[in-house]
Protein backbone atom coordinates (compact mmCIF):
# COMPACT_ATOMS: atom_id res chain seq x y z
CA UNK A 1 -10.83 -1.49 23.48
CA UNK A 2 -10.78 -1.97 27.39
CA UNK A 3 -12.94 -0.08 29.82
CA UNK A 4 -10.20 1.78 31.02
CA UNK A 5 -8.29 2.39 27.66
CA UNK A 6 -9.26 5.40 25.47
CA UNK A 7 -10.41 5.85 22.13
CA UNK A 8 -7.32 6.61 19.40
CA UNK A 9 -9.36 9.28 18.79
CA UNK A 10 -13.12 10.41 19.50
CA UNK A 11 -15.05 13.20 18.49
CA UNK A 12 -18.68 13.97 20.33
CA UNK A 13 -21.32 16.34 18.25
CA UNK A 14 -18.52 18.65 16.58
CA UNK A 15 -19.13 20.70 14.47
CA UNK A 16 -17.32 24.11 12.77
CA UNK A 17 -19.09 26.51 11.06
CA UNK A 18 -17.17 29.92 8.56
CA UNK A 19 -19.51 32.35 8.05
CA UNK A 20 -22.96 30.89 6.44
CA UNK A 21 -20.97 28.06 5.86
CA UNK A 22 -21.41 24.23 8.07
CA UNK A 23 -18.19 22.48 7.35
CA UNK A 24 -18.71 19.64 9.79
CA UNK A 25 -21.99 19.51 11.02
CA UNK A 26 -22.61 17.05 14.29
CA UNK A 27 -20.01 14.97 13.46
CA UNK A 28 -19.48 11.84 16.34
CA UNK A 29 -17.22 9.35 15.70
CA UNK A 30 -15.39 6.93 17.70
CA UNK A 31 -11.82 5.26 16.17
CA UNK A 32 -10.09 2.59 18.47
CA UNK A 33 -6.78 1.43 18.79
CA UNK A 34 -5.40 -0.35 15.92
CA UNK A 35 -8.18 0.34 13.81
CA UNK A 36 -7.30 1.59 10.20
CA UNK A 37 -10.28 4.14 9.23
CA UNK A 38 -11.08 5.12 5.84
CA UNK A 39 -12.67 8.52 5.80
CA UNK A 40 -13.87 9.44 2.47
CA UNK A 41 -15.93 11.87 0.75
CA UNK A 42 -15.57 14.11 -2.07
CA UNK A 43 -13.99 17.47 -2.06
CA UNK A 44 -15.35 20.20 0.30
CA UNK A 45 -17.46 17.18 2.10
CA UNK A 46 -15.70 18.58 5.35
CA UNK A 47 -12.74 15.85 5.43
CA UNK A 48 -9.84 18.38 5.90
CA UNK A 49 -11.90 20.41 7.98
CA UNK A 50 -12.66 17.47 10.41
CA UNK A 51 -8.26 16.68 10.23
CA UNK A 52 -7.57 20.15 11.56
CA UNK A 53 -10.02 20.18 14.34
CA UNK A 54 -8.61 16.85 15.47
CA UNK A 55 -5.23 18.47 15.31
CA UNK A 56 -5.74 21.84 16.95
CA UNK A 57 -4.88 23.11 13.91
CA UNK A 58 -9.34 24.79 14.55
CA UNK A 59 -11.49 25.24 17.16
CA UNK A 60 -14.99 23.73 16.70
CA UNK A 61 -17.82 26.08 16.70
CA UNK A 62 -19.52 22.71 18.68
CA UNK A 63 -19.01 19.60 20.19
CA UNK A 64 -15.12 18.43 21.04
CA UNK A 65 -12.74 16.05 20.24
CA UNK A 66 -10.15 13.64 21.90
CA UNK A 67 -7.13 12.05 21.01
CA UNK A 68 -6.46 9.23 23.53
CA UNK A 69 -8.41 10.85 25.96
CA UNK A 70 -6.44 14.21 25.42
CA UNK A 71 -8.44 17.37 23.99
CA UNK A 72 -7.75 18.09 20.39
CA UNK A 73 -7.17 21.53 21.40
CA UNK A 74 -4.37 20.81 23.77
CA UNK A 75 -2.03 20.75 21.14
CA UNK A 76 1.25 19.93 23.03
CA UNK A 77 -0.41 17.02 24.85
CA UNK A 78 -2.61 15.59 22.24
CA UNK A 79 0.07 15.53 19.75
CA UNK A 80 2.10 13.30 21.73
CA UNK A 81 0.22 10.95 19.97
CA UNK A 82 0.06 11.16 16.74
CA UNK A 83 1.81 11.77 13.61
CA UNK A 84 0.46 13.78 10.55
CA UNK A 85 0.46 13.29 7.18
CA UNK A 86 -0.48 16.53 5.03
CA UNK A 87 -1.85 16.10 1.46
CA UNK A 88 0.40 18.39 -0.12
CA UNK A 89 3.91 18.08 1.98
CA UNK A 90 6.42 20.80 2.73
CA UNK A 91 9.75 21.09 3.43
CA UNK A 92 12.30 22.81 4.68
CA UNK A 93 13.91 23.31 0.87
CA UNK A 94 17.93 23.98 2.74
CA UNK A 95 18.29 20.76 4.36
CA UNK A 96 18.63 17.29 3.23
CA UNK A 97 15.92 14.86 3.26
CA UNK A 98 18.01 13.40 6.52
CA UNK A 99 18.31 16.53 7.79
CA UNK A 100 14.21 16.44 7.26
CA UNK A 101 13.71 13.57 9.18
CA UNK A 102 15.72 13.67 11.87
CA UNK A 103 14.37 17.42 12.42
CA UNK A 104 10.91 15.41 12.60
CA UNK A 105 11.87 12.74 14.72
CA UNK A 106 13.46 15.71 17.43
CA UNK A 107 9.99 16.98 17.75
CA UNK A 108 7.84 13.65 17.33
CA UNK A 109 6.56 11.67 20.20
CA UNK A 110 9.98 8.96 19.52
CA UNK A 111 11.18 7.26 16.50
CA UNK A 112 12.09 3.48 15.48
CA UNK A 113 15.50 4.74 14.01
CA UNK A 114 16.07 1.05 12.73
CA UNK A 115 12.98 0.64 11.04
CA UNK A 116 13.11 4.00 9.69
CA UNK A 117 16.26 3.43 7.41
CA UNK A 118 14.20 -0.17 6.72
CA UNK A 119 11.63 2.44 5.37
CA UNK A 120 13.92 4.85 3.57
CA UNK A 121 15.39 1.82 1.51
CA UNK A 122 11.76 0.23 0.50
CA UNK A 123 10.60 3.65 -0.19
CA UNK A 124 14.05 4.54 -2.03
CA UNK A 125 14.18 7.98 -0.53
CA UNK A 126 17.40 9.93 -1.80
CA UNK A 127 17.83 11.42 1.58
CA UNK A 128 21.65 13.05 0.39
CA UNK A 129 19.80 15.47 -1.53
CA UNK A 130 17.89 18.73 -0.35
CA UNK A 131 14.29 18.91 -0.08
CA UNK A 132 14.46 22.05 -2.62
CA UNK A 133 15.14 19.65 -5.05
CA UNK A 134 12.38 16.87 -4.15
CA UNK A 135 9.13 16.00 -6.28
CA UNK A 136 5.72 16.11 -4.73
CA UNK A 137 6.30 12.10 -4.79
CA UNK A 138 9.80 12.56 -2.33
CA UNK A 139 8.26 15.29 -0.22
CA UNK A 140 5.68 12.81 0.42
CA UNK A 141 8.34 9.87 0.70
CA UNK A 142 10.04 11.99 3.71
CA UNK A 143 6.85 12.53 5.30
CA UNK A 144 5.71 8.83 5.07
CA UNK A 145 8.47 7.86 6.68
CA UNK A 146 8.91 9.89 9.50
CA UNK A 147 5.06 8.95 10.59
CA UNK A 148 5.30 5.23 9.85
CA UNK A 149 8.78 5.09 12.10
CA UNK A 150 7.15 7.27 14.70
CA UNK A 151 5.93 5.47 18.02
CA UNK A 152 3.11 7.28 17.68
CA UNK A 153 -0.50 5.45 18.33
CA UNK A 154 -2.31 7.17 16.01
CA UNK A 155 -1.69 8.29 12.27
CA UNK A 156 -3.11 10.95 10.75
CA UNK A 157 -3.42 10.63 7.21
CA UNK A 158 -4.36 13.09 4.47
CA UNK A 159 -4.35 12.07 1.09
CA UNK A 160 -0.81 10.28 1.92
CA UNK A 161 -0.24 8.89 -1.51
CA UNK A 162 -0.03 11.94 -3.57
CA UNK A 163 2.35 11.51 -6.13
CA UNK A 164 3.56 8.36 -5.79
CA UNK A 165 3.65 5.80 -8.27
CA UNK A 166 1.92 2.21 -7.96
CA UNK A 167 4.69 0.70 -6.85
CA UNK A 168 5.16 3.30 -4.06
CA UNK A 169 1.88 2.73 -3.41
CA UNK A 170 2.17 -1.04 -2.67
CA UNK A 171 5.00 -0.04 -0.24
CA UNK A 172 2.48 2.34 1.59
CA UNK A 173 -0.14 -0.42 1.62
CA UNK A 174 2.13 -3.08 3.44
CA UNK A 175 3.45 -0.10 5.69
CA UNK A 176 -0.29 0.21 6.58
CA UNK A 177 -0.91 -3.26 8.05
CA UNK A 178 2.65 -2.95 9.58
CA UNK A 179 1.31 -0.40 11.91
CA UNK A 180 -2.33 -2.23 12.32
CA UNK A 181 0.06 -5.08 13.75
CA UNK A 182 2.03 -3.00 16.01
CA UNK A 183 -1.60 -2.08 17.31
CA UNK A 184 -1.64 1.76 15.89
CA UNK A 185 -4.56 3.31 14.93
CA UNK A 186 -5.29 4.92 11.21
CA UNK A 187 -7.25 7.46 10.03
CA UNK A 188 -6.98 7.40 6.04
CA UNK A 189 -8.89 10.35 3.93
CA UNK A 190 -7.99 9.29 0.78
CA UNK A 191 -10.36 10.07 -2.65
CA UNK A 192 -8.57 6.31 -3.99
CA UNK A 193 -11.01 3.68 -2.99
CA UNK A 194 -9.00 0.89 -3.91
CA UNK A 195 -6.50 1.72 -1.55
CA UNK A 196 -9.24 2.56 1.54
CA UNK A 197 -10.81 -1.24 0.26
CA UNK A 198 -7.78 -2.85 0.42
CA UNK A 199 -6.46 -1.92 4.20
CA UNK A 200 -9.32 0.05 6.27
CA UNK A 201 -11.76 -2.35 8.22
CA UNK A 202 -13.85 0.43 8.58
CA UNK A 203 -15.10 3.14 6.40
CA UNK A 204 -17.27 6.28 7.27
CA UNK A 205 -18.58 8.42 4.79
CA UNK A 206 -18.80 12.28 4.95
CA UNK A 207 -21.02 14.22 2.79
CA UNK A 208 -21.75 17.96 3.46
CA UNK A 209 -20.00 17.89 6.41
CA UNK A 210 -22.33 15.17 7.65
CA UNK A 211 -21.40 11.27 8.42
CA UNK A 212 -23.82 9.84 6.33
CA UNK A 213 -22.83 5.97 7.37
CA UNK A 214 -20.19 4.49 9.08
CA UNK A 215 -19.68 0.60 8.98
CA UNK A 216 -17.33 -2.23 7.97
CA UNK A 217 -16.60 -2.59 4.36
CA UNK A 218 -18.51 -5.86 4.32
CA UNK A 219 -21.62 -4.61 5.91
CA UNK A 220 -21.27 -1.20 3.80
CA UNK A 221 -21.57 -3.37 0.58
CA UNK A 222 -24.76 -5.19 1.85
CA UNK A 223 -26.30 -1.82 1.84
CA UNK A 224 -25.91 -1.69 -1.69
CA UNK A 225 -27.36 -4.42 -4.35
CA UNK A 226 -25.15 -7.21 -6.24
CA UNK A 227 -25.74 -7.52 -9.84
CA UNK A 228 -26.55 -11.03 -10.97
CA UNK A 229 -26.61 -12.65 -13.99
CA UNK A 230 -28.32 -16.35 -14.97
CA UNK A 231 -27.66 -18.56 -17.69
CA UNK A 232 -30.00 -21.05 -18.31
CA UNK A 233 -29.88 -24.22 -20.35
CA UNK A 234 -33.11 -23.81 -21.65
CA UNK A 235 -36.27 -21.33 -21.66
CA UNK A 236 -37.67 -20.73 -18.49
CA UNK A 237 -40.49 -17.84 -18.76
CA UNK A 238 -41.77 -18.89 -14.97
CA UNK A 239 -38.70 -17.13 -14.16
CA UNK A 240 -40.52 -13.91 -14.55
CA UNK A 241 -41.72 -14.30 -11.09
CA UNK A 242 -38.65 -13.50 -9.30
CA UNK A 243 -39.88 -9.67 -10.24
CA UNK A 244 -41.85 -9.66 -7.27
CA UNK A 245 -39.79 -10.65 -4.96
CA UNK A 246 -38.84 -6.83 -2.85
CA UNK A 247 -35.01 -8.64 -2.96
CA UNK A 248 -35.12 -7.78 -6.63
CA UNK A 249 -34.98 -4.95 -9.22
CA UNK A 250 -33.82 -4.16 -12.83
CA UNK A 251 -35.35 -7.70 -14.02
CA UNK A 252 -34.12 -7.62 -17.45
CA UNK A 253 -33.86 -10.44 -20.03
CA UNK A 254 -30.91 -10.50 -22.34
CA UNK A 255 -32.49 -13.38 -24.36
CA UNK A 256 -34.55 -16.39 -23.37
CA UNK A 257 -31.46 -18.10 -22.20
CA UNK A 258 -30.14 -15.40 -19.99
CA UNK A 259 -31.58 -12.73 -17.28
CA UNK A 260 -29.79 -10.01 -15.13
CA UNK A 261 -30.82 -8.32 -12.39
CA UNK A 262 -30.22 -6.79 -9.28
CA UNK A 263 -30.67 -8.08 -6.03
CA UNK A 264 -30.71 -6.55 -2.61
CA UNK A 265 -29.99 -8.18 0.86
CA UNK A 266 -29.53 -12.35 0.99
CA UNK A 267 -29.63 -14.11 -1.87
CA UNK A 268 -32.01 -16.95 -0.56
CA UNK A 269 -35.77 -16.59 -1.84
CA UNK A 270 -33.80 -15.83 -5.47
CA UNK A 271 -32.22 -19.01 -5.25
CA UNK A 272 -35.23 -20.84 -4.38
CA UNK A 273 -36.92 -19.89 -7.19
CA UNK A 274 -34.18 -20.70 -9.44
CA UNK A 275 -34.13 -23.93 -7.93
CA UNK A 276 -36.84 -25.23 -9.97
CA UNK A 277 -34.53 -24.16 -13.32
CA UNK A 278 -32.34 -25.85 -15.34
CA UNK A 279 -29.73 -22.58 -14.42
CA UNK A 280 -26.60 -23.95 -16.43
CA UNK A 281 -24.36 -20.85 -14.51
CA UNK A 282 -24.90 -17.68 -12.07
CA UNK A 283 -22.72 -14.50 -11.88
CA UNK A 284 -23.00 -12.41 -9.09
CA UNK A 285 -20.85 -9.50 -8.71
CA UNK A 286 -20.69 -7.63 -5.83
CA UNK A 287 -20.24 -3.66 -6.09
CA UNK A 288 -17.07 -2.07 -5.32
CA UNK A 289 -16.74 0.75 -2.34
CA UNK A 290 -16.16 3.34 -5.36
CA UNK A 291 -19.87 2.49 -6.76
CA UNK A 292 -21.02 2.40 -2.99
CA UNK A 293 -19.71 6.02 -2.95
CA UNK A 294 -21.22 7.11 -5.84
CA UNK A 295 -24.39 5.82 -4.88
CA UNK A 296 -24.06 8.13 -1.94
CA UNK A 297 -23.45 11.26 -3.92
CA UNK A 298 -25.05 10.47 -7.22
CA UNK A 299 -23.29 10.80 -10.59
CA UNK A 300 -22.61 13.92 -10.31
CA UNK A 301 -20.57 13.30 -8.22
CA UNK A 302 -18.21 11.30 -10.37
């Protein structure tokens, strides 16, 4: 991002409060052009909360928020660009799924009518029929497709994939890096990790309306430990040292041939010890972002 070109979207302290309740407490963030943004966090974490203050849709009790430079609460300005969408999609049930979309792309900031029946086709959208008679999975289809053809910079998206089926979902996934290529920005809230690991570069994570990190999915895994697992060729009891290493907890031996454990940070002083070994094979296995989540919010959570 330039010096002179603003943030797809920014927010600085906000914060909105109901009642005795904090929804999003002090909540500063920074997303830049072309980025795609995973935003997760589990249900009543403040995710849709944070969505509507960055679309007008509420004022923040604190702090403010920008979209390209625009205040969120300018709605007519700020939504010039983006698109939005909703986790649960609705329609208007008399009119064709055409009908649908070109109502959308009328009031949109523009719309890549070529690419757009590109889109209808990979999604296979029945747009002949009226939305009345749509699944949650086509209501979603219609919306999908209207944002992804948009010009818009920045998509806003809210639990997008809602009934769709995997192979829908592969469809979203490539329409995802379409618009990181075209240099639009993405903000994902989605509770399916897989599909915020396989297309955000970034990830922040909300919990009680609070960002508790925000960081690439590369560094957000090196906050968390690998599990590793030796196989040795023969005993090797001097291996009990590695214990004391601070890179290394859960020690365990499986038998006299094999040891687990887990291992924070670099992997270096662990393989120097295990230099000295007659180490026939090592595992390691890094964690996934849904166990990084869950390490966040505890089992419980799950």
């Amino acid at each position: 991002m330039s010096a002179t070109s603003p943030a797809a979207l920014r927010t600085e302290h906000l914060g909105k409060r109901f009642a005795s309740t904090q929804a999003v407490d002090d909540l500063t963030l920074t997303v830049p052009p072309g980025e795609v943004f995973g935003f997760l966090g589990p249900n009543g974490a403040g995710k849709s909360t944070t969505i509507r203050l960055l679309l007008g849709l509420l004022r923040p009790t604190s702090g403010a928020a920008w979209i390209f430079g625009e205040i969120a609460g300018d709605v007519e300005r700020a939504h010039r660009h983006l698109a939005h969408v909703p986790a649960d999609v609705a329609l208007w049930a008399s009119l064709t799924g055409q009908e649908c979309l070109d109502l959308l792309a009328g009031v949109g900031p523009g719309t890549d009518l070529v690419y757009r029946e590109e889109l209808v086709a990979r999604f296979a959208l029945e747009t002949d029929r009226r939305a009345g008679t749509y699944s949650t999975g086509n209501r979603q289809k219609v919306a999908l497709v209207a944002a992804f053809s948009t010009r818009a910079p920045l998509l806003v998206l809210d639990e997008p994939t809602s009934g769709l089926d995997p192979l829908m979902e592969r469809e979203f996934r490539r329409c995802i890096a379409e618009a990181a290529g075209r240099g639009q920005a993405v903000l994902l809230s989605s509770h399916k990790l897989g599909e915020v690991e396989a297309v955000c570069s970034r990830v922040g994570i909300l919990r009680a309306g609070r960002l508790v990190e925000v960081a690439g999915l590369e560094d957000l895994r090196r906050l968390r430990r690998s599990e590793v697992v030796v196989d040795l060729t023969r005993p090797a009891p001097e291996l009990g040292v590695l214990a004391e290493l601070p890179e290394v907890a859960d020690l365990r031996w499986v038998s006299d041939r094999q040891l687990t454990l887990s291992l924070v940070g670099p992997p270096g002083p662990v393989l120097r010890v295990l230099g000295d070994a007659d180490v026939a094979r090592i595992d390691v296995r890094e964690p996934s972002l849904e166990e990084i989540f869950l390490d966040y919010y505890g089992e419980a959570a799950a």
